[in-house]
N, C-alpha and C. Protein backbone atom coordinates (compact mmCIF):
# COMPACT_ATOMS: atom_id res chain seq x y z
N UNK A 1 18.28 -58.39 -23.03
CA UNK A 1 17.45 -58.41 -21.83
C UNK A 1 17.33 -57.00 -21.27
N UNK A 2 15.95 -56.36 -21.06
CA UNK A 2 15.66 -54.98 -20.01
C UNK A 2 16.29 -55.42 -18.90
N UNK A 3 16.50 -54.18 -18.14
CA UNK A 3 16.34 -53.98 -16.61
C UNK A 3 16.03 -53.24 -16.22
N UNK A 4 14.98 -52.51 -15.32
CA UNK A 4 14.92 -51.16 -14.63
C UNK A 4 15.27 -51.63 -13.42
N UNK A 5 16.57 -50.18 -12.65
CA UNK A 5 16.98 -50.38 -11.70
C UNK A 5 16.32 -48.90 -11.08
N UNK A 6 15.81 -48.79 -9.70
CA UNK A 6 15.09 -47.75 -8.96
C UNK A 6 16.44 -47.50 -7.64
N UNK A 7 16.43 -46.20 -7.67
CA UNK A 7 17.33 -46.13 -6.57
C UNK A 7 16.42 -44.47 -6.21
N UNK A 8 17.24 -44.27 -4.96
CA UNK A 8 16.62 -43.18 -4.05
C UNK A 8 15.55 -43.19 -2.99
N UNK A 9 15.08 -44.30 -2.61
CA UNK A 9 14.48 -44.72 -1.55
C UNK A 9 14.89 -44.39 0.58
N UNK A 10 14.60 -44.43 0.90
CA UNK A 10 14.90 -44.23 2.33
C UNK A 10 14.21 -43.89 3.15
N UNK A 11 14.27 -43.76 4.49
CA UNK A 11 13.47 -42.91 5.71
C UNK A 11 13.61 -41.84 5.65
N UNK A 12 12.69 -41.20 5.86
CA UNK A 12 12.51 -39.75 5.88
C UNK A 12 11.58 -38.85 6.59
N UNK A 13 11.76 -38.18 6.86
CA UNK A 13 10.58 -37.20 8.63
C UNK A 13 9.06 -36.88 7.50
N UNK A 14 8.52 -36.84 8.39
CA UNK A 14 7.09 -35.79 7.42
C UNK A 14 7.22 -34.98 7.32
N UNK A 15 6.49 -34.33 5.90
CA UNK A 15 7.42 -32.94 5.46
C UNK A 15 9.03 -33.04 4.76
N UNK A 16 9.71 -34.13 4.55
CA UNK A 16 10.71 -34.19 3.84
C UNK A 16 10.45 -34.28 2.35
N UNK A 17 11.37 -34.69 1.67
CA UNK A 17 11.95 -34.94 0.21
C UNK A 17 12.54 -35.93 -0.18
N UNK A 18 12.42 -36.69 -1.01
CA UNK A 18 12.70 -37.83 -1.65
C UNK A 18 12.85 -37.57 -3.00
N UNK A 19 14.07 -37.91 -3.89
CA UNK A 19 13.72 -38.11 -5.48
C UNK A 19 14.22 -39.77 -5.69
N UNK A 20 13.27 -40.33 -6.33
CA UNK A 20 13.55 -41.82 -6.46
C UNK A 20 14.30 -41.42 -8.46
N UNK A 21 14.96 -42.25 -8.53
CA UNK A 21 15.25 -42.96 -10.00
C UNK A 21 15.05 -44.23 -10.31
N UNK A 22 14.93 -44.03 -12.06
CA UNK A 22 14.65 -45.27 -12.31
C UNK A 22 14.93 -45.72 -13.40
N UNK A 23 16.28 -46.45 -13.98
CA UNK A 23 17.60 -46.40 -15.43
C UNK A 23 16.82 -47.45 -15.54
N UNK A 24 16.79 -47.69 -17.12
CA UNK A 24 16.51 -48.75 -18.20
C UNK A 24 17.54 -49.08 -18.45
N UNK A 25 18.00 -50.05 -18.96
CA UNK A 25 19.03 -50.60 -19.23
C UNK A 25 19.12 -51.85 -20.65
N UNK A 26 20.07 -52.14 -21.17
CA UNK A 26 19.40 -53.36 -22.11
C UNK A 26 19.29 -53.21 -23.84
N UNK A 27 18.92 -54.26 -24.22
CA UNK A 27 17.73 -54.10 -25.36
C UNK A 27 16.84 -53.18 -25.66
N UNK A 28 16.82 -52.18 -25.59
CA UNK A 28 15.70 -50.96 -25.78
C UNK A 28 16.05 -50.39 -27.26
N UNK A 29 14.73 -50.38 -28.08
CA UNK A 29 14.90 -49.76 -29.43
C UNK A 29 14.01 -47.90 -28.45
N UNK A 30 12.83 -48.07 -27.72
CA UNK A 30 11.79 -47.09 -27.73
C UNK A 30 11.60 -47.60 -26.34
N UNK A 31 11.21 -46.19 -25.79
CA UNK A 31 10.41 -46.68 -24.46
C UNK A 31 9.29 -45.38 -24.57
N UNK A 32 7.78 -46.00 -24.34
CA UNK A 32 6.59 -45.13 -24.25
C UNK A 32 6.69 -44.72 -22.96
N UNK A 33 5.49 -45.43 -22.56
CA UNK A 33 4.87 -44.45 -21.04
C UNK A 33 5.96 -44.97 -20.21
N UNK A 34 6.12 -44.13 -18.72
CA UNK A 34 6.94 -44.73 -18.12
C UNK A 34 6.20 -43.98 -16.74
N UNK A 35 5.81 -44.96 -16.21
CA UNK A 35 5.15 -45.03 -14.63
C UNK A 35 6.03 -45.53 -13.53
N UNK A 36 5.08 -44.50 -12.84
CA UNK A 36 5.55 -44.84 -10.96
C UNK A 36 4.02 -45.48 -9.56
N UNK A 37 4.59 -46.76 -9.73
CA UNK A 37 3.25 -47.54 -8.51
C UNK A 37 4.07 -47.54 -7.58
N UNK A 38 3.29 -47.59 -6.32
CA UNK A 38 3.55 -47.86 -4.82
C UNK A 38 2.63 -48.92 -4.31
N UNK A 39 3.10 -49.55 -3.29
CA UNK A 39 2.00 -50.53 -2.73
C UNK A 39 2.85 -50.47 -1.59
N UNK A 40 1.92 -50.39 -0.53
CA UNK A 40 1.96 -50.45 1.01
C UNK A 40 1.23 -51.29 1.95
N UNK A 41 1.68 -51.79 2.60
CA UNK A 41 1.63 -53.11 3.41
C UNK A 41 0.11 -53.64 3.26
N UNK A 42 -0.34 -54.78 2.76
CA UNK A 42 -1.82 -55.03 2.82
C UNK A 42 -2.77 -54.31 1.85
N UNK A 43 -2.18 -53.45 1.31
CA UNK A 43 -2.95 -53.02 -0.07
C UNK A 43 -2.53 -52.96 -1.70
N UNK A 44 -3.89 -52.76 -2.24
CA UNK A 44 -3.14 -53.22 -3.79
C UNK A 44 -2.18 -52.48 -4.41
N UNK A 45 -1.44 -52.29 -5.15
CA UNK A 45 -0.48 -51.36 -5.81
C UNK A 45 -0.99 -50.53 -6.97
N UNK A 46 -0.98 -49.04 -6.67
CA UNK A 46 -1.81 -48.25 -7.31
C UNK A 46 -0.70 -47.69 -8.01
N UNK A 47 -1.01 -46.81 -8.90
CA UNK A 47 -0.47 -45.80 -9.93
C UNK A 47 -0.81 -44.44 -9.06
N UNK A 48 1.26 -44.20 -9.05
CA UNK A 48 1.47 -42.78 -8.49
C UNK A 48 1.45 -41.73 -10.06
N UNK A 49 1.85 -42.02 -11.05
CA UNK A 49 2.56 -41.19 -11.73
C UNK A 49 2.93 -41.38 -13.00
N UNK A 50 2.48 -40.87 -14.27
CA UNK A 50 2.44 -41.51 -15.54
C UNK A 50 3.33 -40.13 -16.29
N UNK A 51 4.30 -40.70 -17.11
CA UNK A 51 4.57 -39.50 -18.07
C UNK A 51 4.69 -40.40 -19.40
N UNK A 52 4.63 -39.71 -20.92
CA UNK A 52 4.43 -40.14 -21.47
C UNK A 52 6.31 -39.96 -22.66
N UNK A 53 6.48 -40.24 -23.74
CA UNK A 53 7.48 -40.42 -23.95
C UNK A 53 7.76 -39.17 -24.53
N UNK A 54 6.12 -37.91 -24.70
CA UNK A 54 6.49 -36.60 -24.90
C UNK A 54 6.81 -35.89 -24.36
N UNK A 55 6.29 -36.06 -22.86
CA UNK A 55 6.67 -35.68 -21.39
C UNK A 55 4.93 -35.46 -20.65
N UNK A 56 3.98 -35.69 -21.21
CA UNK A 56 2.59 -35.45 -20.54
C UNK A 56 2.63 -36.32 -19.92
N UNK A 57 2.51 -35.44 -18.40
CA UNK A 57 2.26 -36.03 -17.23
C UNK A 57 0.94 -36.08 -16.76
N UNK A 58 0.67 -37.31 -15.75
CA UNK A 58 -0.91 -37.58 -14.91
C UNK A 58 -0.45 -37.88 -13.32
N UNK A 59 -1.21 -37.87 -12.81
CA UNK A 59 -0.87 -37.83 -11.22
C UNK A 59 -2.07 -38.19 -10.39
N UNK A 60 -2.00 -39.38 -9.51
CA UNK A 60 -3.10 -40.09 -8.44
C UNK A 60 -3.20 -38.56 -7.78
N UNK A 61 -4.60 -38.52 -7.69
CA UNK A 61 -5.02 -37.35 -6.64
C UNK A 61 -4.32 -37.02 -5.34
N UNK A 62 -3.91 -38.27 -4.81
CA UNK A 62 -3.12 -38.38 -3.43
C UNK A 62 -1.88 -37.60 -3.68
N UNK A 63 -1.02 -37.70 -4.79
CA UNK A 63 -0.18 -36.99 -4.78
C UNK A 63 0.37 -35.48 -5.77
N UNK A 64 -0.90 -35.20 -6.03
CA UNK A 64 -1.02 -34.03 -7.45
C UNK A 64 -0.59 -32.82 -6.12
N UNK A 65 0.18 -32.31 -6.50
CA UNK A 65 0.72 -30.90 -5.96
C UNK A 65 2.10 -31.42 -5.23
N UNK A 66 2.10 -32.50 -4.89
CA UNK A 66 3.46 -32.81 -4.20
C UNK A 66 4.71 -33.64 -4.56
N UNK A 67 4.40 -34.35 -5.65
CA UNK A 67 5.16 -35.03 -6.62
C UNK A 67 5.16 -35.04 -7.85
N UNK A 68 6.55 -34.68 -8.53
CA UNK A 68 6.98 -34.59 -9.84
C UNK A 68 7.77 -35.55 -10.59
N UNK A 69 7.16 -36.05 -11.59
CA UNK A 69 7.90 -37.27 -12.78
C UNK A 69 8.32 -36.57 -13.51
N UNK A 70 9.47 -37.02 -14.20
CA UNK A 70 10.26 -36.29 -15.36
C UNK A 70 10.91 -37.39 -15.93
N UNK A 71 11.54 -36.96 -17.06
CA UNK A 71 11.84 -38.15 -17.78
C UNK A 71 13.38 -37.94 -18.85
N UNK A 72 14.63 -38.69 -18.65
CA UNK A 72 15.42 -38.20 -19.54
C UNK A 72 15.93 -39.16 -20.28
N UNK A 73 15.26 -39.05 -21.73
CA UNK A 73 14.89 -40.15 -23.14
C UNK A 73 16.54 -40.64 -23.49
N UNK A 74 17.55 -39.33 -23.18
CA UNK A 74 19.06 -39.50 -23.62
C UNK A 74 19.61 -40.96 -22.47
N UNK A 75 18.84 -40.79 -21.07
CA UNK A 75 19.74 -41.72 -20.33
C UNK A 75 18.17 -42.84 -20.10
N UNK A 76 17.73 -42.77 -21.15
CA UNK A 76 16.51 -43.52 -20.41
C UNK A 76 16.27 -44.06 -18.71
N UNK A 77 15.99 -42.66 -18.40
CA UNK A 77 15.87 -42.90 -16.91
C UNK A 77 14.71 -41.75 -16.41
N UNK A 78 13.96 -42.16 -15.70
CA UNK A 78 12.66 -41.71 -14.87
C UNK A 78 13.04 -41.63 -13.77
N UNK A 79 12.52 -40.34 -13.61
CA UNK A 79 12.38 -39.67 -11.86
C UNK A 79 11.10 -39.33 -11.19
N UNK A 80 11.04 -39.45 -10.03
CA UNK A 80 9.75 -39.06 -9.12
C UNK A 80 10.64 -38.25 -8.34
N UNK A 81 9.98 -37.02 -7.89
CA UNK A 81 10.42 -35.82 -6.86
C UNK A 81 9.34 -36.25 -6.12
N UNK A 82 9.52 -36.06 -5.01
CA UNK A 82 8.28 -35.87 -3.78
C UNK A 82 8.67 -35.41 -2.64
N UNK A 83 7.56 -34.47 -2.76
CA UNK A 83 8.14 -33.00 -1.98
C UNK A 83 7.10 -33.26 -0.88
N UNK A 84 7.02 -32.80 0.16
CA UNK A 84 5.48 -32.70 1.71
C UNK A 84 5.07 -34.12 1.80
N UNK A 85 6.26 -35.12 2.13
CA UNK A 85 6.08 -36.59 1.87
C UNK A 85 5.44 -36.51 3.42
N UNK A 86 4.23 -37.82 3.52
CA UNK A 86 3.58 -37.96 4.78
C UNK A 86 3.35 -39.15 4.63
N UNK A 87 3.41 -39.58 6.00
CA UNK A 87 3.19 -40.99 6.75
C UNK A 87 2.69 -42.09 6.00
N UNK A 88 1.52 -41.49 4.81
CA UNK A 88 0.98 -42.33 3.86
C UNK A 88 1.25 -42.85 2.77
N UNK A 89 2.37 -41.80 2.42
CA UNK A 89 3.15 -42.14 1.24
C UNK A 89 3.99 -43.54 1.40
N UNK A 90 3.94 -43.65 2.74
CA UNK A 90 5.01 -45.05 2.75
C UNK A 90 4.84 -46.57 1.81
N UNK A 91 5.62 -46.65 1.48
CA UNK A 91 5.08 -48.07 0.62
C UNK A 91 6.26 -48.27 -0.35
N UNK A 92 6.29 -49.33 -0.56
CA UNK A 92 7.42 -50.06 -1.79
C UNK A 92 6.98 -48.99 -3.28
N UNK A 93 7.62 -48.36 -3.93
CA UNK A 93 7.80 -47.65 -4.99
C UNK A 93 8.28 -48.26 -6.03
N UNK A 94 7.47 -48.69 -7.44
CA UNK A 94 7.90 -49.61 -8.14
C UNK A 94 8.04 -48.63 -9.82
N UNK A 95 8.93 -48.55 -10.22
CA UNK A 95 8.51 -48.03 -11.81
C UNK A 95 8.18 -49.07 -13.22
N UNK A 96 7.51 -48.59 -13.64
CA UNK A 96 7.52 -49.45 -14.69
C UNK A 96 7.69 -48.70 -15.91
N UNK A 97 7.74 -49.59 -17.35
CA UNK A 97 8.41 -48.74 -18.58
C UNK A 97 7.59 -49.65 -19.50
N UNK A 98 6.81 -49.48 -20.71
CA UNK A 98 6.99 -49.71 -21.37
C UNK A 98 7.95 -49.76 -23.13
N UNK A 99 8.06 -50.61 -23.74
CA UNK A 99 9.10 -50.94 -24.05
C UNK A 99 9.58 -51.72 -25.56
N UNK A 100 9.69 -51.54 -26.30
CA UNK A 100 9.73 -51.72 -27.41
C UNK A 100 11.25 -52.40 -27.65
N UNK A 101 11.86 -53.64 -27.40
CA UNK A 101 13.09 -54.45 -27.96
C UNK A 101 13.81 -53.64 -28.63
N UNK A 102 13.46 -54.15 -29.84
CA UNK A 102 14.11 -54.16 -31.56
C UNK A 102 13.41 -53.19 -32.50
N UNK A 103 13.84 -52.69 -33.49
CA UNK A 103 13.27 -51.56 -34.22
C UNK A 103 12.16 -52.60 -35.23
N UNK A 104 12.44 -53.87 -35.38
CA UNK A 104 11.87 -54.76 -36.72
C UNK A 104 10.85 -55.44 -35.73
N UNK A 105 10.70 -55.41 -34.72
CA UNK A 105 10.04 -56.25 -34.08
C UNK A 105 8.85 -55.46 -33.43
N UNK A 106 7.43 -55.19 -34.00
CA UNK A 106 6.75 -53.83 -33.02
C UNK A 106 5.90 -54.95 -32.51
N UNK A 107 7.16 -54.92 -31.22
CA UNK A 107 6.31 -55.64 -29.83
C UNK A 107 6.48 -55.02 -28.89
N UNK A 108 5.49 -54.37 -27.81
CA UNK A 108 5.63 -54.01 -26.76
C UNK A 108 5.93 -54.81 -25.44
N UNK A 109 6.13 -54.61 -24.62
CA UNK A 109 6.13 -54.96 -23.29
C UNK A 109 6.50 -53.97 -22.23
N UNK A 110 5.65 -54.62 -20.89
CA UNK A 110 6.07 -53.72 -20.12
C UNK A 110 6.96 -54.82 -19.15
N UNK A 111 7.77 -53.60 -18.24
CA UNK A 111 9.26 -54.21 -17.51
C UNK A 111 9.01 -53.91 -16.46
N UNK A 112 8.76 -54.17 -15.45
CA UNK A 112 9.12 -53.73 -14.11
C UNK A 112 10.68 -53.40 -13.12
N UNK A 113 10.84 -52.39 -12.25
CA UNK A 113 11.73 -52.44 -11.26
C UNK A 113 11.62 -53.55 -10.46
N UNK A 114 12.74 -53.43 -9.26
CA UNK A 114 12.58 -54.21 -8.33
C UNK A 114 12.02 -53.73 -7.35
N UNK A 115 11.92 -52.50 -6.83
CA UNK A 115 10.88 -51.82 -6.34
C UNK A 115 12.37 -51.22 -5.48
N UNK A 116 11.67 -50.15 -4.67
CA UNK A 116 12.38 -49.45 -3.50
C UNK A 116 11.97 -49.16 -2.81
N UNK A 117 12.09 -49.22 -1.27
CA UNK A 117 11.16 -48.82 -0.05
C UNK A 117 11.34 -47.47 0.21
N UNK A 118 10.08 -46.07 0.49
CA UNK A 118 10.30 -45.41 1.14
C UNK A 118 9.41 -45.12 2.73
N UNK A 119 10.13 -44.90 3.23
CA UNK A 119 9.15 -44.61 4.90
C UNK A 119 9.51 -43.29 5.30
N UNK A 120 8.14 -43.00 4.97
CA UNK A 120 7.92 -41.40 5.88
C UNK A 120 7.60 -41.60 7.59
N UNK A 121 8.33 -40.96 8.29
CA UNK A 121 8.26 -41.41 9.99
C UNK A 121 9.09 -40.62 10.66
N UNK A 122 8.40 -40.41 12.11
CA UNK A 122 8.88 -39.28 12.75
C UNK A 122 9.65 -39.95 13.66
């Protein structure tokens, strides 16, 4: 059985810093892309943050210059940095992974976190 567990969430002023994580755990032969969504109260859950399992990164316009994904394949675990966090950024932070079981088995899936809240607020 996967698990992604997300930790690093919290309140934080505008203009602060946040680095969220996000450990795989489990059954894992391979993990590809490994993304970061947010969704905030009453709206849909968008894509913050894509890196790929080479390390090519993509980034929602909202947050290109202020947040960084990285990725470390040894602890299969994903990070978001977010640096000049503002009021808007607030929202449940979810990662996701895709995910490959078994080496004999080329089936993908993707896994979700349980998500983590962050609130930017003065």
């Amino acid at each position: 059985q996967v698990q992604l567990v997300e930790s690093g969430g919290g309140l934080v002023q505008p203009g602060g810093s946040l680095r969220l994580s996000c450990a795989a755990s489990g059954s894992i032969f391979s993990i590809n892309n490994m993304d970061w969504y947010r969704q905030a109260p009453g709206k849909q859950r968008e894509l913050v943050a894509d890196i790929t399992s080479g390390g090519t990164t993509t980034y929602a316009e909202s947050v290109k210059g202020r947040f960084t994904t990285s990725r470390d394949n040894a602890k299969k675990t994903v990070y978001l940095q977010m640096n000049n966090l503002k009021p808007e950024d607030t929202a449940v932070y979810y990662c996701k992974a895709e995910i490959q079981a078994y080496p004999l088995i080329k089936i993908k899936r993707d896994y979700w976190g349980q998500g983590t809240q962050v609130t930017v607020s003065s």
